[in-house]
N, C-alpha and C. Protein backbone atom coordinates (compact mmCIF):
# COMPACT_ATOMS: atom_id res chain seq x y z
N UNK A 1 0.82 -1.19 0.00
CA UNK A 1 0.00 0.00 0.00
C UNK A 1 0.87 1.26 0.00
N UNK A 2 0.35 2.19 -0.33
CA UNK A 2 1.05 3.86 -0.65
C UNK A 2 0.94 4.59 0.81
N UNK A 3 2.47 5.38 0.90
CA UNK A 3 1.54 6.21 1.73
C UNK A 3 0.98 7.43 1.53
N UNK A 4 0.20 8.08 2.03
CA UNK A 4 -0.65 9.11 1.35
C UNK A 4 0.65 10.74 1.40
N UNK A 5 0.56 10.97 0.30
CA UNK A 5 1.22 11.86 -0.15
C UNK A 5 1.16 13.18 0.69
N UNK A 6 2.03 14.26 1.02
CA UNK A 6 1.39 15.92 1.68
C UNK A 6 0.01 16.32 1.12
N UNK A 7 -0.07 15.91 -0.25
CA UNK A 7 -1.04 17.19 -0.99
C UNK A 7 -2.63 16.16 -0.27
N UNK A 8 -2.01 14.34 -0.98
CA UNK A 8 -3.34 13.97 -0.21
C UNK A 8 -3.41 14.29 1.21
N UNK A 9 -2.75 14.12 2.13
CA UNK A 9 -3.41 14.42 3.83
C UNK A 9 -4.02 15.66 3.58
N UNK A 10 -3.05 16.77 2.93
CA UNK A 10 -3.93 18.36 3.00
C UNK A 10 -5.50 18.11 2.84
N UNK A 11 -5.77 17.44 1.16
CA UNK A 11 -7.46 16.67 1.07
C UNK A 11 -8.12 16.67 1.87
N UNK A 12 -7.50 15.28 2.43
CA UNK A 12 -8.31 14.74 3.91
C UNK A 12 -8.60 15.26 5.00
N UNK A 13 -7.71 16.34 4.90
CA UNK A 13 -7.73 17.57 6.69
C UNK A 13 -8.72 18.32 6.07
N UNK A 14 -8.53 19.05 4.62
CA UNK A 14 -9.93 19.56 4.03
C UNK A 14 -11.10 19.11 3.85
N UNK A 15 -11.39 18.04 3.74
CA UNK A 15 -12.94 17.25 3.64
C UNK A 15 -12.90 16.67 5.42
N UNK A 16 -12.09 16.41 6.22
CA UNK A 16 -12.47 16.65 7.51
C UNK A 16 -13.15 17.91 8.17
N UNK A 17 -12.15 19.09 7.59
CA UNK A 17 -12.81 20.30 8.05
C UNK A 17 -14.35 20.45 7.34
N UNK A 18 -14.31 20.42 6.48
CA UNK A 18 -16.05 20.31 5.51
C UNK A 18 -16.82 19.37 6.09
N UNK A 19 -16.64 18.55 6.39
CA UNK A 19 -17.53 17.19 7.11
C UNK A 19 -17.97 17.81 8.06
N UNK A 20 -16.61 18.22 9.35
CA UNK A 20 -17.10 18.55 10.76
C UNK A 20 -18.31 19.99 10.80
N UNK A 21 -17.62 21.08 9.96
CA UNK A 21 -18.62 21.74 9.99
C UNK A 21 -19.98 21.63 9.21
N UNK A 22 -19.89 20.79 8.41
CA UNK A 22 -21.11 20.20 7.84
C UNK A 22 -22.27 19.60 9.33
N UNK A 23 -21.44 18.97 9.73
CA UNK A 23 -21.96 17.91 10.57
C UNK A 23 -22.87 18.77 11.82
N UNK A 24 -21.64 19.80 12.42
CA UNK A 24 -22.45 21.01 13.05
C UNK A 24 -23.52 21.50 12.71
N UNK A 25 -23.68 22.04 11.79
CA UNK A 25 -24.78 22.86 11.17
C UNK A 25 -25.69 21.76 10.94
N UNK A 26 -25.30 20.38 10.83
CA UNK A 26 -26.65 19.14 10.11
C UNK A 26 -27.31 19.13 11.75
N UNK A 27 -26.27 19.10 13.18
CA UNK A 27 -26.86 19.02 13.68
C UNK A 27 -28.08 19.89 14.76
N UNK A 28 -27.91 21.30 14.27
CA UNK A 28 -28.11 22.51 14.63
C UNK A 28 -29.64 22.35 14.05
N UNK A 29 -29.65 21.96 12.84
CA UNK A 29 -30.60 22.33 11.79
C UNK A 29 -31.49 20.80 10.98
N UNK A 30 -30.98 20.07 11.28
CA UNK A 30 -31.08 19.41 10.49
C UNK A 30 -30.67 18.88 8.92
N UNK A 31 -30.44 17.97 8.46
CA UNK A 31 -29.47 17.92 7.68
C UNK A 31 -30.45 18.14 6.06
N UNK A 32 -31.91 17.96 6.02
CA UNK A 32 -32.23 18.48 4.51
C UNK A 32 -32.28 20.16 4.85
N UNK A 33 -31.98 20.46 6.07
CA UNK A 33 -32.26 22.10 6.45
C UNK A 33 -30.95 22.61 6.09
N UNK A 34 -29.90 22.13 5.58
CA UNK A 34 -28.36 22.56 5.65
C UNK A 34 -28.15 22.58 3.89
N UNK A 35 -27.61 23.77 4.12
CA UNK A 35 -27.42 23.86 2.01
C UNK A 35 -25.95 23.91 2.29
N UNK A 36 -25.87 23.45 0.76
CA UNK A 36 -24.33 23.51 0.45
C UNK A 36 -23.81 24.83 0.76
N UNK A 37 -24.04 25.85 0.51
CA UNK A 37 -23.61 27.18 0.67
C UNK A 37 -23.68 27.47 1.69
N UNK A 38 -24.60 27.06 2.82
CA UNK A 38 -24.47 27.91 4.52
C UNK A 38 -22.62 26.84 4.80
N UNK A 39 -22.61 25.24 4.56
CA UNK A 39 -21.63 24.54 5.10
C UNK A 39 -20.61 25.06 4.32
N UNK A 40 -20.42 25.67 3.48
CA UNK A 40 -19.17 26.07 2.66
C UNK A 40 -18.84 27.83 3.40
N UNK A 41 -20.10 28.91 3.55
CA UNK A 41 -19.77 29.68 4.44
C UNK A 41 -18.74 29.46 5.50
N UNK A 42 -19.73 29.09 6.38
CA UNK A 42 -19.25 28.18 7.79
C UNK A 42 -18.07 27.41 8.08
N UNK A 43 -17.64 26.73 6.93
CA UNK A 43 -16.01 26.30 6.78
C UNK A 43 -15.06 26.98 6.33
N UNK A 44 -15.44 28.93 5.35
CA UNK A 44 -14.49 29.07 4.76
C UNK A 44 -13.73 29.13 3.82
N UNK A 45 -14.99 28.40 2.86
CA UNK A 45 -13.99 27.71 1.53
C UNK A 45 -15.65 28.38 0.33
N UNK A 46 -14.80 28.21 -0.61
CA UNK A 46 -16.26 28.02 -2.05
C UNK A 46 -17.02 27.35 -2.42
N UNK A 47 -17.75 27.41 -2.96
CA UNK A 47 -18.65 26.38 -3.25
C UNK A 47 -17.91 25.59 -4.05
N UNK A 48 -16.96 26.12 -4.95
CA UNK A 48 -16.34 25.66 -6.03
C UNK A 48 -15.35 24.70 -5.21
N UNK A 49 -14.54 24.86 -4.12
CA UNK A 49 -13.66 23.90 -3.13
C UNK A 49 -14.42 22.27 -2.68
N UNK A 50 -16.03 23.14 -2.17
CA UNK A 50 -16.47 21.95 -1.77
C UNK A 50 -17.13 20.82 -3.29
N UNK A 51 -16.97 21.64 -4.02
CA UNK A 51 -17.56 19.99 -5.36
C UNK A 51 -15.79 20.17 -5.94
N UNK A 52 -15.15 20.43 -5.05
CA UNK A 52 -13.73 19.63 -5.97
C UNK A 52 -13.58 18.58 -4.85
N UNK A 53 -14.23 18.16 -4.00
CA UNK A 53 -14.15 17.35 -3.07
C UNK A 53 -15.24 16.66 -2.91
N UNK A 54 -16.50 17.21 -2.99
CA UNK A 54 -17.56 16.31 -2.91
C UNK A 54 -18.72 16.44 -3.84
N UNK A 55 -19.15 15.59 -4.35
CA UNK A 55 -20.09 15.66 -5.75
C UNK A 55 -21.54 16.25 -5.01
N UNK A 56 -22.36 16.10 -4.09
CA UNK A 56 -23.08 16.41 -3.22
C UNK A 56 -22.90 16.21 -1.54
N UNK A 57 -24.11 16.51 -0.95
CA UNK A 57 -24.04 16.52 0.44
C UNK A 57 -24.45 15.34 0.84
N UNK A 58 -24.94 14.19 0.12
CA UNK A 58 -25.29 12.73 0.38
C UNK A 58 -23.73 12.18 0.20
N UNK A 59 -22.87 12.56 -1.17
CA UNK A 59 -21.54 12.05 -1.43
C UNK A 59 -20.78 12.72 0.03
N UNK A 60 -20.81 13.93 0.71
CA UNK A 60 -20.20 14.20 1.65
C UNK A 60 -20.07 12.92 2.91
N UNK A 61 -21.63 12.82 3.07
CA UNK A 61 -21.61 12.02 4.74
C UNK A 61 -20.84 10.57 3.93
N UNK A 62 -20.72 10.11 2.59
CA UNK A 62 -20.16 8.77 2.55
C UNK A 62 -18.32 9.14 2.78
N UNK A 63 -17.93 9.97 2.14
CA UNK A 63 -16.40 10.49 2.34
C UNK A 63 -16.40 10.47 3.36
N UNK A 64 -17.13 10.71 4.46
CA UNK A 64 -16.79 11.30 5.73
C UNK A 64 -16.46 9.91 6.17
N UNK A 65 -17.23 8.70 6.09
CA UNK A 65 -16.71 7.42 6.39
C UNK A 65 -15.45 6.68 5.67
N UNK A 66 -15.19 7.50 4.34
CA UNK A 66 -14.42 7.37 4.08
C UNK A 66 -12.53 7.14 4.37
N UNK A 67 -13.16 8.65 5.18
CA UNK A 67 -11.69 9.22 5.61
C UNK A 67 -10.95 8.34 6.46
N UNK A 68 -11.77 7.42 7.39
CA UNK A 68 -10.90 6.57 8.04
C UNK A 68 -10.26 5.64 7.22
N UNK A 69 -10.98 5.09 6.10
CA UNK A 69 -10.01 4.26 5.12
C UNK A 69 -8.90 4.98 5.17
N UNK A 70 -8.98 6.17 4.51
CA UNK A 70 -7.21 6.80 4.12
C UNK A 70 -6.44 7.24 5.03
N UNK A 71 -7.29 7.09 6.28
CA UNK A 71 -5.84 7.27 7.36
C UNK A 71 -5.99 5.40 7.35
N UNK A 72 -6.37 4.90 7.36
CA UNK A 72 -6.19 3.13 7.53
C UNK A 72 -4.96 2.64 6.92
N UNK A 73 -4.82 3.16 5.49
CA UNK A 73 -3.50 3.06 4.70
C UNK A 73 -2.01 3.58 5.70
N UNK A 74 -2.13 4.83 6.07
CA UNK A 74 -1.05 4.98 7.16
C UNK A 74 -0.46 4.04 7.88
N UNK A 75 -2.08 3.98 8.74
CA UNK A 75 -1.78 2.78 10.01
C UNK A 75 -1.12 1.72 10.03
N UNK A 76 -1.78 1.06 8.59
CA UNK A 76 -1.34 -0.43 8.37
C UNK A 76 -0.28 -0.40 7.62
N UNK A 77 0.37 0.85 7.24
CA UNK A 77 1.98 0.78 6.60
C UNK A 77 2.91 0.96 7.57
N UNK A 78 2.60 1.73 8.52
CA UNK A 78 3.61 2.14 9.86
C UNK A 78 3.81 0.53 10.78
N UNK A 79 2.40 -0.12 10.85
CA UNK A 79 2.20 -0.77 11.70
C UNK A 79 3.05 -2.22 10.98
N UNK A 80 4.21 -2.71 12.31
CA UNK A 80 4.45 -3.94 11.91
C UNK A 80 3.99 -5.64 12.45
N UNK A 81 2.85 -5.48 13.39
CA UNK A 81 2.87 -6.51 13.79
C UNK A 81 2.42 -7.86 12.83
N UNK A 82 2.83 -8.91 13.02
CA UNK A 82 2.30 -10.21 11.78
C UNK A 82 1.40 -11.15 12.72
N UNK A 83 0.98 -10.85 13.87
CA UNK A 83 -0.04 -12.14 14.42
C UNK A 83 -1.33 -11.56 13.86
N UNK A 84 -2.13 -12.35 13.08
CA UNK A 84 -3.31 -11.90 12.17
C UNK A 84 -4.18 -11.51 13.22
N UNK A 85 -4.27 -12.64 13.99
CA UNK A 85 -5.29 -12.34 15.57
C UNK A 85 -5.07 -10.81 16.14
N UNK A 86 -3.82 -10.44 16.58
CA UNK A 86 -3.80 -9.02 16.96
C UNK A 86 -4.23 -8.31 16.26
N UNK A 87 -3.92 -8.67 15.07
CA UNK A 87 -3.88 -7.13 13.69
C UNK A 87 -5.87 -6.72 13.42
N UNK A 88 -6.10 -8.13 13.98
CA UNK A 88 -7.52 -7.90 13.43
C UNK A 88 -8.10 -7.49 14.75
N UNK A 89 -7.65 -7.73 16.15
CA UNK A 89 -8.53 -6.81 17.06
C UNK A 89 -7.99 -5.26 17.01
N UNK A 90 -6.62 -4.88 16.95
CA UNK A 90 -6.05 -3.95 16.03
C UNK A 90 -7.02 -3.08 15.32
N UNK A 91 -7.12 -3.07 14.36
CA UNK A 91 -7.81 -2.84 13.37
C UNK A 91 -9.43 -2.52 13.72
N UNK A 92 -10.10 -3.06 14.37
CA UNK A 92 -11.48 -3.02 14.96
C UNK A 92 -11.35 -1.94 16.24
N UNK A 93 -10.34 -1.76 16.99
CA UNK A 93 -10.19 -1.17 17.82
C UNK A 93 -9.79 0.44 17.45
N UNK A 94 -8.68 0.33 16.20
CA UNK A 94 -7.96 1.32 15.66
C UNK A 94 -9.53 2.70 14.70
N UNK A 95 -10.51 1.89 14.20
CA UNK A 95 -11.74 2.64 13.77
C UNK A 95 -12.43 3.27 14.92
N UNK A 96 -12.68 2.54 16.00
CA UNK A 96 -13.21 2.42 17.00
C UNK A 96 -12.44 4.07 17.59
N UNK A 97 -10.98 3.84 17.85
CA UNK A 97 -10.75 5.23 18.41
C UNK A 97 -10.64 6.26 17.39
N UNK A 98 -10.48 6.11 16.29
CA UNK A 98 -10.50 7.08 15.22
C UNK A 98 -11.77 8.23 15.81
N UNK A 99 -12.79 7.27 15.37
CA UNK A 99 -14.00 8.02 15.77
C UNK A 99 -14.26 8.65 17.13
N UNK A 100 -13.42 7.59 18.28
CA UNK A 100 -13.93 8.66 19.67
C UNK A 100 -13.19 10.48 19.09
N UNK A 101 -11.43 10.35 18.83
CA UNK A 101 -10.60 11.32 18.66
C UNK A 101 -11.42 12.06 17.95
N UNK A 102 -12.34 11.94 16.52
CA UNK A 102 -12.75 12.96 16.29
C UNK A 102 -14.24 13.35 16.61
N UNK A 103 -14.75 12.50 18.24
CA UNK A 103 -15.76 13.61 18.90
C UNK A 103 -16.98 12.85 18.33
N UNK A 104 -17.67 12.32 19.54
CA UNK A 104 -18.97 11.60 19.74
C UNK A 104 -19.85 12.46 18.77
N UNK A 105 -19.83 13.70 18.72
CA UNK A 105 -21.01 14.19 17.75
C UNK A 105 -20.96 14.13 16.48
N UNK A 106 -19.90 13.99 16.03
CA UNK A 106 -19.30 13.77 14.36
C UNK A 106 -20.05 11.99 14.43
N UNK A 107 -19.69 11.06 15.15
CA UNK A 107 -19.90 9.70 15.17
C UNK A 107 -21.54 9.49 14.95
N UNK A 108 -21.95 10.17 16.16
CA UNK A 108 -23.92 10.59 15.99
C UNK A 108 -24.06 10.83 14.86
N UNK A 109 -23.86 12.47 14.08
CA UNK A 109 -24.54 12.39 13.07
C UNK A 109 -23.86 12.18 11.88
N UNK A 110 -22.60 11.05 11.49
CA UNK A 110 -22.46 10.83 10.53
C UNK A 110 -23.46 9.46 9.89
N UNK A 111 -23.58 9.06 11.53
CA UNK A 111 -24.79 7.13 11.22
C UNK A 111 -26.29 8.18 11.52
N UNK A 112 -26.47 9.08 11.98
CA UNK A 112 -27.57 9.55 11.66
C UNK A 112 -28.06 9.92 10.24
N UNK A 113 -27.03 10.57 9.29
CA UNK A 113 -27.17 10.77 8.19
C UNK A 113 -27.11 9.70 7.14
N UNK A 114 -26.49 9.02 7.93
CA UNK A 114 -25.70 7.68 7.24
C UNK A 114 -27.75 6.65 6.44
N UNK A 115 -28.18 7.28 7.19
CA UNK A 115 -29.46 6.62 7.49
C UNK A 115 -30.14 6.76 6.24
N UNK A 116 -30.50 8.48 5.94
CA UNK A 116 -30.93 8.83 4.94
C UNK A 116 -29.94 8.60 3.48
N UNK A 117 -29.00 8.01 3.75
CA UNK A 117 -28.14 7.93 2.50
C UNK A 117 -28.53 7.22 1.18
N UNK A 118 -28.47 7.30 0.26
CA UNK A 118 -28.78 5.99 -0.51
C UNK A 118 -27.76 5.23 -1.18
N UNK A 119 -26.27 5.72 -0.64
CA UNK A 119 -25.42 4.61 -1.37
C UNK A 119 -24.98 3.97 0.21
N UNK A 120 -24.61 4.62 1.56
CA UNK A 120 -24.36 3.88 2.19
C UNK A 120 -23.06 3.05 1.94
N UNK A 121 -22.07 4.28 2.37
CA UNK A 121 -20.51 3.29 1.64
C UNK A 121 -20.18 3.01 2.82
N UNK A 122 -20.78 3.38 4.18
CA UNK A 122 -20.12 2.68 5.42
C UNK A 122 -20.07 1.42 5.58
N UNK A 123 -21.22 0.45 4.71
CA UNK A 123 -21.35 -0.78 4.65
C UNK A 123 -21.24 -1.96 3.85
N UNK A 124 -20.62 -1.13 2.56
CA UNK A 124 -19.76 -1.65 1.68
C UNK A 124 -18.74 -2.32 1.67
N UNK A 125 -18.96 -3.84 1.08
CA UNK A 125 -18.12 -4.91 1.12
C UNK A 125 -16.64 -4.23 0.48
N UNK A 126 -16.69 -3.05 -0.08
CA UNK A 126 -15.40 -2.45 -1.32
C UNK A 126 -14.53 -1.86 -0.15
N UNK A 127 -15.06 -1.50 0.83
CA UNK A 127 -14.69 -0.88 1.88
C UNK A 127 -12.94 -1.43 2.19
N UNK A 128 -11.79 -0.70 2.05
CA UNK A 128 -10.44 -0.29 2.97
C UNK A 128 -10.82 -1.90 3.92
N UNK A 129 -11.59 -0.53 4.56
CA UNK A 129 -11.68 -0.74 6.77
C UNK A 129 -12.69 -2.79 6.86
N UNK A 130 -13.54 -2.77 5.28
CA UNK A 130 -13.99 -4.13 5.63
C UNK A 130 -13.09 -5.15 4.89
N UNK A 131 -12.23 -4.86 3.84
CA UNK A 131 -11.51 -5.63 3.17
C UNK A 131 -10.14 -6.05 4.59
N UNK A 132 -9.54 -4.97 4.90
CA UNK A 132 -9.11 -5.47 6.35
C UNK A 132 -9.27 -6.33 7.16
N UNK A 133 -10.18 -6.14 7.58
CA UNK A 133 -11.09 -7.00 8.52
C UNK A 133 -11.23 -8.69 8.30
N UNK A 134 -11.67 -8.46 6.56
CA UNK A 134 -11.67 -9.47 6.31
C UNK A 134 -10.76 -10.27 6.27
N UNK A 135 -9.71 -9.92 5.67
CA UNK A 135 -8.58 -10.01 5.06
C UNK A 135 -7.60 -11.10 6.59
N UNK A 136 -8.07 -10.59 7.70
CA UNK A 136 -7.56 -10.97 9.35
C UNK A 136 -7.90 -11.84 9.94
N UNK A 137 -9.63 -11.78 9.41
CA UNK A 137 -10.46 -13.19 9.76
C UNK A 137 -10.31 -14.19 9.30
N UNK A 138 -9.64 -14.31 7.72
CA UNK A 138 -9.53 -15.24 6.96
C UNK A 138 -8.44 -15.69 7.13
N UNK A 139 -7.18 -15.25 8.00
CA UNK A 139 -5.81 -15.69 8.19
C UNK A 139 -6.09 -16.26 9.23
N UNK A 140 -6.60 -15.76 10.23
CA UNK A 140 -7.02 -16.67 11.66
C UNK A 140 -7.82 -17.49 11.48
N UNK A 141 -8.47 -17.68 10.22
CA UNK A 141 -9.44 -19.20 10.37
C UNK A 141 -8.43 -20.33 9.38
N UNK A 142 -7.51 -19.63 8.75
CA UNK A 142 -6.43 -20.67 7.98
C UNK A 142 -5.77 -21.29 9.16
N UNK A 143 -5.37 -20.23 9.79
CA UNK A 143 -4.28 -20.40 10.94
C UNK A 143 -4.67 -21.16 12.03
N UNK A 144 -6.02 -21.47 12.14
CA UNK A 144 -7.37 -22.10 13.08
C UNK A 144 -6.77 -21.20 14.57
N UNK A 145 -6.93 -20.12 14.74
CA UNK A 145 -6.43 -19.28 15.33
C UNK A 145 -8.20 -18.93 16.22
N UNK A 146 -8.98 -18.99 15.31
CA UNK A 146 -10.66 -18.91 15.54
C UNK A 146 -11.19 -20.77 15.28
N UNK A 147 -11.92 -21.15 16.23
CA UNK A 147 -12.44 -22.48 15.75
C UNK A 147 -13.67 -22.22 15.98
N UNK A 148 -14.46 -22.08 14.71
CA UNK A 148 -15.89 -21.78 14.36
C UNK A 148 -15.62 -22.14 12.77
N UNK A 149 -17.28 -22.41 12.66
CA UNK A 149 -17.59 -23.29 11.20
C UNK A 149 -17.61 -22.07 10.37
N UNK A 150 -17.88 -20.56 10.88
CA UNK A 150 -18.87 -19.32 10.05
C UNK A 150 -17.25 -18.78 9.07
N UNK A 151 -17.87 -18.67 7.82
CA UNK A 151 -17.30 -18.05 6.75
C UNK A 151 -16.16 -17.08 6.89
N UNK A 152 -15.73 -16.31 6.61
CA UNK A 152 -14.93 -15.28 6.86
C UNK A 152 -16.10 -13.82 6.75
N UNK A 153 -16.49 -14.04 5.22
CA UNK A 153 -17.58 -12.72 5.12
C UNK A 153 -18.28 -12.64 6.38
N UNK A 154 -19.07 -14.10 6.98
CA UNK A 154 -19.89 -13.79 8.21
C UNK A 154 -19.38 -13.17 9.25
N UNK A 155 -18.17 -13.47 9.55
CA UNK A 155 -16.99 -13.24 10.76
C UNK A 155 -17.05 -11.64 10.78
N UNK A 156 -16.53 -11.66 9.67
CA UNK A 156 -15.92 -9.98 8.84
C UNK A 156 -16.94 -9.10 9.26
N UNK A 157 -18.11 -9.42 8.90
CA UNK A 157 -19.15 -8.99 9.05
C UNK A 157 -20.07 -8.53 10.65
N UNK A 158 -20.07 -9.51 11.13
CA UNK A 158 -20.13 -9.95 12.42
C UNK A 158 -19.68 -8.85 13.41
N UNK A 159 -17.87 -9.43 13.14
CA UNK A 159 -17.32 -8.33 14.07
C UNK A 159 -17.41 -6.96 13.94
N UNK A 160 -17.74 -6.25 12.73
CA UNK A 160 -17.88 -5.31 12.47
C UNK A 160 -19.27 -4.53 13.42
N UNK A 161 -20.21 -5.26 13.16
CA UNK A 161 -21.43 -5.09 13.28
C UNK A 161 -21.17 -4.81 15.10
N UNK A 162 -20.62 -5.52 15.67
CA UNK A 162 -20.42 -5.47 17.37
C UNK A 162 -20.12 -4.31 17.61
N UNK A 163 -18.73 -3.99 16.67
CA UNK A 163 -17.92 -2.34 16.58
C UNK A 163 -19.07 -1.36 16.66
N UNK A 164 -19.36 -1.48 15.74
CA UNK A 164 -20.83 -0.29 14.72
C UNK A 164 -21.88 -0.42 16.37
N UNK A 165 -22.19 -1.58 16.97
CA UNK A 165 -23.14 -1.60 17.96
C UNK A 165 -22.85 -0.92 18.98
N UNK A 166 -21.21 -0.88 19.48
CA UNK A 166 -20.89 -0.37 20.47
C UNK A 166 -20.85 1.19 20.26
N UNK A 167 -20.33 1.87 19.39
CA UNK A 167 -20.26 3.33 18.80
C UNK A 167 -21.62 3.93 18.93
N UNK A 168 -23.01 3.43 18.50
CA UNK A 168 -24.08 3.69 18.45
C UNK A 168 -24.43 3.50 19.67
N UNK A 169 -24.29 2.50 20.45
CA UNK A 169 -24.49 2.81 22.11
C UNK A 169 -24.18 3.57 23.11
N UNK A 170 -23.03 4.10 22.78
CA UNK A 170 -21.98 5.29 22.75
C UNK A 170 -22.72 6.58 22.29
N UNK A 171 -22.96 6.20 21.56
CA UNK A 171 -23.92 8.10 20.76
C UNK A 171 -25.26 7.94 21.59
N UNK A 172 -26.21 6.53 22.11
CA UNK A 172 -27.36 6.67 22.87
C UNK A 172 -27.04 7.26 23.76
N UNK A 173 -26.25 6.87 24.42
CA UNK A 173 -25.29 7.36 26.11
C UNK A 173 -24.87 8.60 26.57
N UNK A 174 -24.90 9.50 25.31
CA UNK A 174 -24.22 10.72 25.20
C UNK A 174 -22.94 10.44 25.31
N UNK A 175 -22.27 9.84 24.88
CA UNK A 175 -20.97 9.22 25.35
C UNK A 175 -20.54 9.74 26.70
N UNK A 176 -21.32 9.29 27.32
CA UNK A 176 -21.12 9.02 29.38
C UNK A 176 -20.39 7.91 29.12
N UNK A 177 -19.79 7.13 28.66
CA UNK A 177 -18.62 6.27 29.57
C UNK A 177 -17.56 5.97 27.86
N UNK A 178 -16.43 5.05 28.78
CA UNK A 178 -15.21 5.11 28.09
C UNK A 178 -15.40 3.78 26.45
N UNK A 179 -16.09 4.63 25.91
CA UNK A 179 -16.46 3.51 24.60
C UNK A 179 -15.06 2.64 24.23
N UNK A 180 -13.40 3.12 24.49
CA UNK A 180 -12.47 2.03 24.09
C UNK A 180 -12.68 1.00 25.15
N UNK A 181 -12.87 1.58 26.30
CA UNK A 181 -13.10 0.34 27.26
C UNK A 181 -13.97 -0.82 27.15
N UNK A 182 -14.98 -0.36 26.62
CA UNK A 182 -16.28 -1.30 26.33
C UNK A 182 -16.19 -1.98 25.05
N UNK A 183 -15.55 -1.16 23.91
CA UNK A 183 -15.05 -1.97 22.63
C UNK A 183 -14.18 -3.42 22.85
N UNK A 184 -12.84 -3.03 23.54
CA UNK A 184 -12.22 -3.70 24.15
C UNK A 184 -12.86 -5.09 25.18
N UNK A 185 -13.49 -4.79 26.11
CA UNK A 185 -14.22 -6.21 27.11
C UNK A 185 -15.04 -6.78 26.16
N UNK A 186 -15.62 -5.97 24.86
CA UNK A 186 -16.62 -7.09 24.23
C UNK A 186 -16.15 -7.47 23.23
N UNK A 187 -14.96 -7.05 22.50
CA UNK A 187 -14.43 -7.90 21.06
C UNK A 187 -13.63 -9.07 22.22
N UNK A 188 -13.06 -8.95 23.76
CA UNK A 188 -12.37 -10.31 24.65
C UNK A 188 -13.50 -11.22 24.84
N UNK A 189 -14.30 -11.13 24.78
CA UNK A 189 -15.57 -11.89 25.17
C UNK A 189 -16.21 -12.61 23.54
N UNK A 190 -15.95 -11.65 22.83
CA UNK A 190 -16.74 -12.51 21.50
C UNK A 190 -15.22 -13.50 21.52
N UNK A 191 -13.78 -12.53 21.33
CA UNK A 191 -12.78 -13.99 20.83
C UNK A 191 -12.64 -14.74 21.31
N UNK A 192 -12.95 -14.52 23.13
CA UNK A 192 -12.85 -15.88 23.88
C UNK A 192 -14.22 -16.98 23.47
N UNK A 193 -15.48 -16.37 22.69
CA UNK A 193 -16.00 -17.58 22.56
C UNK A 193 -15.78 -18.08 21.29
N UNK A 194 -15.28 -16.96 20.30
CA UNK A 194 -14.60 -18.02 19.23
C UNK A 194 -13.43 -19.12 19.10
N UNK A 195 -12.62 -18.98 20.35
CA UNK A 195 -11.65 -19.42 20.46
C UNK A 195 -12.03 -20.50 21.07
N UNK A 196 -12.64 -21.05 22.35
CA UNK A 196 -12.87 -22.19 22.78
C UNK A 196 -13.59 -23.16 22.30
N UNK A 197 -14.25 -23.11 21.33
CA UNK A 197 -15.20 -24.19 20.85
C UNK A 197 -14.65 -25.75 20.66
């Protein structure tokens, strides 16, 4: 994998900044109440900046899930560990704080918006962050590292879905308690029951 170039991070810090204040104003107002032009005010930039970055405000909230893919590329180039088992609680954990760092309310209403979306790339098999995933599950079930009959896609899938459960329990909560903590005791509890069978 590449690592992302100066000009790309600049991008990504720019469609972060557009997201977050997007996200503000979606949640101030509501998000069919938010025009392209108040979130392009509000950030700073042109209208013309924000469609060199995002084709609409439905294409926005999917980039916005995006962005952890392209810091994912970083991670997993810096990062050297080779036990597939770590890399893949790793990895589930590593999204997991992405999102606390950039602030329970960005997390709320990006799956709030995420809702009204109609492409929904957070849940896309094409996905970086699910090809990963997968990619970890399927070495630990070669490696019989996991002893369970379920597929890799199911696994892949699966664990993801726990992640996504805990974050959203987290946004019910007002994020009142330590969501890595709770990510953490429940991906030890699902591997300890994949592991003993």
């Amino acid at each position: 994998m590449e690592h992302l170039t100066s000009r790309q991070k600049q991008a990504l810090e720019t469609e972060m900044k557009i997201v977050k204040t997007a996200l503000t104003l979606i949640k101030d107002q509501g998000y069919e109440n938010t025009s392209i032009r108040e979130i392009c005010s509000a950030a700073g930039i042109s209208t013309g900046a924000f469609y060199h970055h995002f084709q609409s405000k439905e294409d926005m909230i999917d980039i916005a899930f995006s962005t952890y893919d392209k810091y994912l590329v970083d991670v997993l180039e810096t990062c050297s560990e080779s036990d597939p088992f770590k890399m893949l609680r790793f990895v589930l954990l590593n999204q997991t704080e992405f999102l606390v760092r950039e602030g329970g309310n960005l997390a709320a209403e990006l799956y709030r918006a995420l809702l009204s979306s109609s492409t929904k790339y957070a849940i896309k098999k094409e996905r970086l962050y699910y090809r990963t995933v997968w990619h970890y599950v399927d070495r630990c079930l070669r490696e019989k590292r996991l002893n369970t009959s379920f597929s890799p896609d199911y696994l892949a899938e699966f664990l993801i879905r726990i992640i996504r459960g805990d974050i959203i329990d987290w946004c019910l909560h007002d994020y009142s308690y330590d969501l890595m903590e709770y990510a953490r005791k429940d991906l030890d509890i699902v591997f300890n029951g994949l592991s003993h069978h």
